[in-house]
N, C-alpha and C. Protein backbone atom coordinates (compact mmCIF):
# COMPACT_ATOMS: atom_id res chain seq x y z
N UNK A 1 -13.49 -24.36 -6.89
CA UNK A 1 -12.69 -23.65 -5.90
C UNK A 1 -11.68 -22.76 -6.62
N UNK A 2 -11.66 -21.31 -6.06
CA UNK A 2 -10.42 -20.42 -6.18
C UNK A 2 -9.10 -20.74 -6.47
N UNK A 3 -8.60 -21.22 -7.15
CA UNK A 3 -6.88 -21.26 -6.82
C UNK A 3 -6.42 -20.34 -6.80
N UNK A 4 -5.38 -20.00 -5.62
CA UNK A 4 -4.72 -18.50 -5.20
C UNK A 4 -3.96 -18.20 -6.24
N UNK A 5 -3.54 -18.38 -7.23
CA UNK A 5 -3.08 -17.32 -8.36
C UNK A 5 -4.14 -16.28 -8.53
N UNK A 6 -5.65 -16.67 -8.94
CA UNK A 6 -6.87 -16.27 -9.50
C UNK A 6 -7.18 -14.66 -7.84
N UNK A 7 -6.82 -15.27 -6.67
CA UNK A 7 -7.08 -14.29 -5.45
C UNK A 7 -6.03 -13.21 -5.63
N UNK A 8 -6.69 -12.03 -5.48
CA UNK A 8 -5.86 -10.43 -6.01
C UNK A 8 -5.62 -10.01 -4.69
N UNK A 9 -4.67 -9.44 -4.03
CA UNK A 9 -4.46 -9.36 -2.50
C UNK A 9 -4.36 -7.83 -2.65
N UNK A 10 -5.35 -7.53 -1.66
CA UNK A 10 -6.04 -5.89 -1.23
C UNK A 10 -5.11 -4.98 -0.82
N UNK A 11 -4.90 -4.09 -0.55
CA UNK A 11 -4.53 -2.72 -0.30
C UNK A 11 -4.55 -2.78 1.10
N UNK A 12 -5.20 -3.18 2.02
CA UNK A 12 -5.84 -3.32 3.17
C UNK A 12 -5.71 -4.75 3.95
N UNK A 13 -5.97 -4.14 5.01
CA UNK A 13 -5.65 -5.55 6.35
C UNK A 13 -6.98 -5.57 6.78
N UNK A 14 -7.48 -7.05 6.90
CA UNK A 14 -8.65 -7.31 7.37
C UNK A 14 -8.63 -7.53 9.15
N UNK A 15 -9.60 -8.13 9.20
CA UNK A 15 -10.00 -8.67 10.91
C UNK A 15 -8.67 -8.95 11.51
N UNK A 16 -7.81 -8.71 12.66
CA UNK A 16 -6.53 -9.51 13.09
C UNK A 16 -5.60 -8.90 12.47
N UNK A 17 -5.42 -8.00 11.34
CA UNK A 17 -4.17 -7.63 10.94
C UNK A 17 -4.23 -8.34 9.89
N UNK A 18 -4.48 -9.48 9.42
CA UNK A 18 -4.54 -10.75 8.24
C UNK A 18 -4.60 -10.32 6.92
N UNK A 19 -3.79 -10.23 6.03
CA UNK A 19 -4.00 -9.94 4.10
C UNK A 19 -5.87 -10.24 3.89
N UNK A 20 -6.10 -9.09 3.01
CA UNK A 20 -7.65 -9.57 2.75
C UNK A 20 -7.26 -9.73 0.94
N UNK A 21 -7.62 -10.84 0.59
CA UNK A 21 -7.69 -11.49 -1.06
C UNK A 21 -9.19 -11.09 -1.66
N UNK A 22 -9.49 -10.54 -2.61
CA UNK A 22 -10.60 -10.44 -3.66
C UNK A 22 -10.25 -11.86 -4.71
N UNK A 23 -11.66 -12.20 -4.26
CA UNK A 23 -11.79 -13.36 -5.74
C UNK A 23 -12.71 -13.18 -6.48
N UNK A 24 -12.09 -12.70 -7.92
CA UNK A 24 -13.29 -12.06 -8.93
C UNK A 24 -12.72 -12.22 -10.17
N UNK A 25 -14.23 -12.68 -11.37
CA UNK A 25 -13.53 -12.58 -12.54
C UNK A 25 -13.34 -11.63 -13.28
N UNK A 26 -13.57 -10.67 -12.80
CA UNK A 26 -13.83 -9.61 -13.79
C UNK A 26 -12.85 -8.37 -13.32
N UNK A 27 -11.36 -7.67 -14.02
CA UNK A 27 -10.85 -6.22 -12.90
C UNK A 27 -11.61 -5.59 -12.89
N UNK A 28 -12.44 -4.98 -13.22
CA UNK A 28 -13.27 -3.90 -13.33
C UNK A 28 -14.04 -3.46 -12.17
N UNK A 29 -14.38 -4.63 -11.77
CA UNK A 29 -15.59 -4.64 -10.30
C UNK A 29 -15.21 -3.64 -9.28
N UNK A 30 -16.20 -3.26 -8.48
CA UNK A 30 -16.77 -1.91 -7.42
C UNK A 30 -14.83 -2.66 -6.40
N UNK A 31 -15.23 -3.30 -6.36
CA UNK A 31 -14.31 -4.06 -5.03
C UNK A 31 -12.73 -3.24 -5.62
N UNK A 32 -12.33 -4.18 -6.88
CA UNK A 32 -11.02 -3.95 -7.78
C UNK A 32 -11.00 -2.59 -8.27
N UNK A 33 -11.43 -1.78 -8.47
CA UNK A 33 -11.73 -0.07 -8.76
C UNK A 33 -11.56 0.95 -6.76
N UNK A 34 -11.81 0.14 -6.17
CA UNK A 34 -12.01 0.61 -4.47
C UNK A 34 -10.57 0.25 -4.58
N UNK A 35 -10.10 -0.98 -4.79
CA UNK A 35 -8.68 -1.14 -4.19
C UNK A 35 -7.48 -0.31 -5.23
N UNK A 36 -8.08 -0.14 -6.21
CA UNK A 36 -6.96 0.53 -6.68
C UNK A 36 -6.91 2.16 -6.60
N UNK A 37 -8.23 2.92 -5.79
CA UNK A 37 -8.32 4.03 -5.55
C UNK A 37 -7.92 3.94 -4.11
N UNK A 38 -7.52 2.90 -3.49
CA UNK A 38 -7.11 3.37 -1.79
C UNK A 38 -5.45 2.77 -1.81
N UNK A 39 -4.71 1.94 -3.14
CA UNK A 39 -3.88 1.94 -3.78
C UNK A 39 -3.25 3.24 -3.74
N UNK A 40 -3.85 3.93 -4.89
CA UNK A 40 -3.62 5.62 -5.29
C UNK A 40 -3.08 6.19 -4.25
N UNK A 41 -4.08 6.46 -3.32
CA UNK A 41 -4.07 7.58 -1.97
C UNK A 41 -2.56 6.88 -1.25
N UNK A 42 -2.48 5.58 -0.71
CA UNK A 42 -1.45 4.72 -0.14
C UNK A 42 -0.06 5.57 -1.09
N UNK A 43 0.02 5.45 -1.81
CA UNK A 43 1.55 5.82 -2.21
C UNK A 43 1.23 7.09 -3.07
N UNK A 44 0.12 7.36 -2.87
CA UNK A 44 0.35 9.51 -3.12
C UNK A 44 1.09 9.80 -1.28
N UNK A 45 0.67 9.36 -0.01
CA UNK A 45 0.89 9.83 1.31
C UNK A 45 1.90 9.04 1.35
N UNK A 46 2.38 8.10 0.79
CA UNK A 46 4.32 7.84 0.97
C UNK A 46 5.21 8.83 0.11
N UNK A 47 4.70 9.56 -0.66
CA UNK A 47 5.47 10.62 -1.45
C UNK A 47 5.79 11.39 -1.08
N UNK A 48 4.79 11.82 -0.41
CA UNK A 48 4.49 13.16 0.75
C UNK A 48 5.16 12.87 1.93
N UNK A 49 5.04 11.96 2.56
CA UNK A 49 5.71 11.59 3.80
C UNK A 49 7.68 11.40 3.32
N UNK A 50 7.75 10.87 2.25
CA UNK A 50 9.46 10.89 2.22
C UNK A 50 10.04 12.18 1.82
N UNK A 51 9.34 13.00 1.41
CA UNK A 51 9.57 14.08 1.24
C UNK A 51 9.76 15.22 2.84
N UNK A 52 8.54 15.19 3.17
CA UNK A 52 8.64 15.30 4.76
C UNK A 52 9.76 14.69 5.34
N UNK A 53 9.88 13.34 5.06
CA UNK A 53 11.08 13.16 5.90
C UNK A 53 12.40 13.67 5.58
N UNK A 54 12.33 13.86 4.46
CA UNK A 54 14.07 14.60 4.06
C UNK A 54 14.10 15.82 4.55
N UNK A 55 12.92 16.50 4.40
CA UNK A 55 13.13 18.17 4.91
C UNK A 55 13.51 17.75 7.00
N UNK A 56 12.82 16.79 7.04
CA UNK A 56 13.16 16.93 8.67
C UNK A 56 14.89 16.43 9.19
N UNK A 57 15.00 15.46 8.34
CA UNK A 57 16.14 15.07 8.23
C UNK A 57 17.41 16.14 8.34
N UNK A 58 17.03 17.58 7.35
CA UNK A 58 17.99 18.46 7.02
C UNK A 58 17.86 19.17 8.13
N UNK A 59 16.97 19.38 8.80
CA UNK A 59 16.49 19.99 10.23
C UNK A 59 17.42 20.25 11.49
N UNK A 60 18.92 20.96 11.90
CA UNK A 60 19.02 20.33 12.60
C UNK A 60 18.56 20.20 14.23
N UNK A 61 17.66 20.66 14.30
CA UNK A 61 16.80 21.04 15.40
C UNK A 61 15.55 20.44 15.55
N UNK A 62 15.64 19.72 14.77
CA UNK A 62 14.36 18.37 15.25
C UNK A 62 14.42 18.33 16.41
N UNK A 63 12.91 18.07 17.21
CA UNK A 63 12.76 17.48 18.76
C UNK A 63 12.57 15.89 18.50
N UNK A 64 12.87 15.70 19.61
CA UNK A 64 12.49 14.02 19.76
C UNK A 64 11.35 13.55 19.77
N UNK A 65 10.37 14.37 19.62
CA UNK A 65 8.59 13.78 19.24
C UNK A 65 8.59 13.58 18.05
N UNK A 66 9.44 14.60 16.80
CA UNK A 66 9.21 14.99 15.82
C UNK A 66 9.65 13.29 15.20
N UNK A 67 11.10 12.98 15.23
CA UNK A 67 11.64 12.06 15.22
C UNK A 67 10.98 10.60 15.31
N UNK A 68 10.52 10.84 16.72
CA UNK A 68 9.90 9.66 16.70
C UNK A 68 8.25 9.40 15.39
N UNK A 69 8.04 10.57 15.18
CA UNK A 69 7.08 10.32 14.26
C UNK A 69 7.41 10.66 13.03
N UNK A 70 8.67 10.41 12.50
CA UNK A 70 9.58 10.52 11.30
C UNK A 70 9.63 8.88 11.48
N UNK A 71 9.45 7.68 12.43
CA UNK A 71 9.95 6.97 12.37
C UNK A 71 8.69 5.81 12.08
N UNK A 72 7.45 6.45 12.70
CA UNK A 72 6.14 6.10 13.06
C UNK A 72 5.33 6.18 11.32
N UNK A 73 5.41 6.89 11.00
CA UNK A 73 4.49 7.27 10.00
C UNK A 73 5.27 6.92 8.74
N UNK A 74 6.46 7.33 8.29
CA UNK A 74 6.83 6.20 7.38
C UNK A 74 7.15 5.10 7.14
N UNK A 75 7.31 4.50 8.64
CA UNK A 75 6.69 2.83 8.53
C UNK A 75 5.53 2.34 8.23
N UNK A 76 4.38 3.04 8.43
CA UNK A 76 3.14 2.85 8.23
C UNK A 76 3.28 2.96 6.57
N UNK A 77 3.66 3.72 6.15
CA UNK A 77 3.35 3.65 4.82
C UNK A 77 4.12 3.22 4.29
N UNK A 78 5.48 2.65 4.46
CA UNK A 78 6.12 1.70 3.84
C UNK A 78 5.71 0.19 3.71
N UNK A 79 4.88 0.07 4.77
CA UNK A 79 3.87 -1.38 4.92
C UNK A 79 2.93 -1.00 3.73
N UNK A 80 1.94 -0.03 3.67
CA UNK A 80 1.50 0.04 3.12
C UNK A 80 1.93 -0.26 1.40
N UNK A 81 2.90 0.45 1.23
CA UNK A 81 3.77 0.36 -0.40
C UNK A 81 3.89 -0.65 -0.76
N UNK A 82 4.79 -1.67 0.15
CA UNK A 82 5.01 -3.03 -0.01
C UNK A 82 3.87 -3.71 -0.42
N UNK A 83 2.76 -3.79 0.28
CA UNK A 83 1.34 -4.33 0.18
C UNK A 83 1.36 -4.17 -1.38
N UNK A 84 0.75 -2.82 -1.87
CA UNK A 84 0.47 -2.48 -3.09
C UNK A 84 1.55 -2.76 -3.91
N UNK A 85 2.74 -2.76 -3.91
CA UNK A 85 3.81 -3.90 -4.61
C UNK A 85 3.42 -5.24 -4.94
N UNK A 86 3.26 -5.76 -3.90
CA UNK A 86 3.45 -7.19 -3.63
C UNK A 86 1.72 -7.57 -4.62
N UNK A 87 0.54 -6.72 -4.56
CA UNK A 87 -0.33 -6.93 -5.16
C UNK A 87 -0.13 -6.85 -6.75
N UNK A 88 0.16 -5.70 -6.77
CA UNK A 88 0.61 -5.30 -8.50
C UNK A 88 1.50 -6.62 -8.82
N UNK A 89 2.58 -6.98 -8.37
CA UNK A 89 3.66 -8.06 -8.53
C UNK A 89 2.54 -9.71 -9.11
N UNK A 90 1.42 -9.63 -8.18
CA UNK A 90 0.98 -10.86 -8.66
C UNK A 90 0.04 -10.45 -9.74
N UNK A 91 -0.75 -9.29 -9.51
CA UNK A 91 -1.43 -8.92 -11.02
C UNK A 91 -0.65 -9.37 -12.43
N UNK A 92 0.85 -8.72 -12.43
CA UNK A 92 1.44 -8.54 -13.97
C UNK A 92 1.91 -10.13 -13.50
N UNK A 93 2.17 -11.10 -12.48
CA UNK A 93 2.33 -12.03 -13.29
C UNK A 93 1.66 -13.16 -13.64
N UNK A 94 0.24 -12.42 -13.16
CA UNK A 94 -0.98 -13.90 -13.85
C UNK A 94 -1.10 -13.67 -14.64
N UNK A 95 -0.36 -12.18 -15.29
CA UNK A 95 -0.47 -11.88 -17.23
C UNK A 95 -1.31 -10.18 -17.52
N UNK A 96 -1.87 -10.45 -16.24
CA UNK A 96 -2.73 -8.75 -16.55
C UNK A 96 -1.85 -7.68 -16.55
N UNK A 97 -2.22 -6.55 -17.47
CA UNK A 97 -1.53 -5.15 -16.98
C UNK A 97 -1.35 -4.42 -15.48
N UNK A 98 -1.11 -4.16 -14.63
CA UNK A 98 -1.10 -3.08 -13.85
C UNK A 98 -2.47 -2.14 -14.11
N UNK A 99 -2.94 -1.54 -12.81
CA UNK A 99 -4.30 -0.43 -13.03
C UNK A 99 -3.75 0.86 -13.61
């Protein structure tokens, strides 16, 4: 059996919203190469989005749709960040490098 140190926690939300874990021995694999390329994209579009948000921020003529999806979309990807944190966080401390 797996012991959850050994389970690498995904980029992604499975069935229900629920953390999806990869159990594999090897980083290299199709799975661990997928998660660290949808990794990538995840906090290239939080870069972009906080950036977006400062220019709207300086705005002072924002509408209230705009706003509300200043509020919508970098939550989404702040979930997202965290995720890929919280994964990297257990990578470097079962001893591996970071991707």
């Amino acid at each position: 059996m797996t012991t959850p140190t050994e389970l690498r926690l995904l980029p992604w939300l499975g069935p229900e919203g629920k953390p999806c874990y990869l159990s594999a021995d090897e980083r290299g694999g199709y799975v661990s190469r997928l998660a660290d390329n949808v990794a990538a994209v995840q906090l290239g579009t939080a870069a972009e989005l906080l950036e977006e948000t400062s220019e709207t921020l300086s705005d002072r003529d924002v509408t209230l749709d705009e706003m509300r999806r200043l509020t919508k979309e970098p939550s989404r990807a702040l979930r997202d960040v965290l995720c890929v944190a919280t994964s990297r966080g257990h990578l470097l401390t079962d001893g591996e490098s970071g991707p």
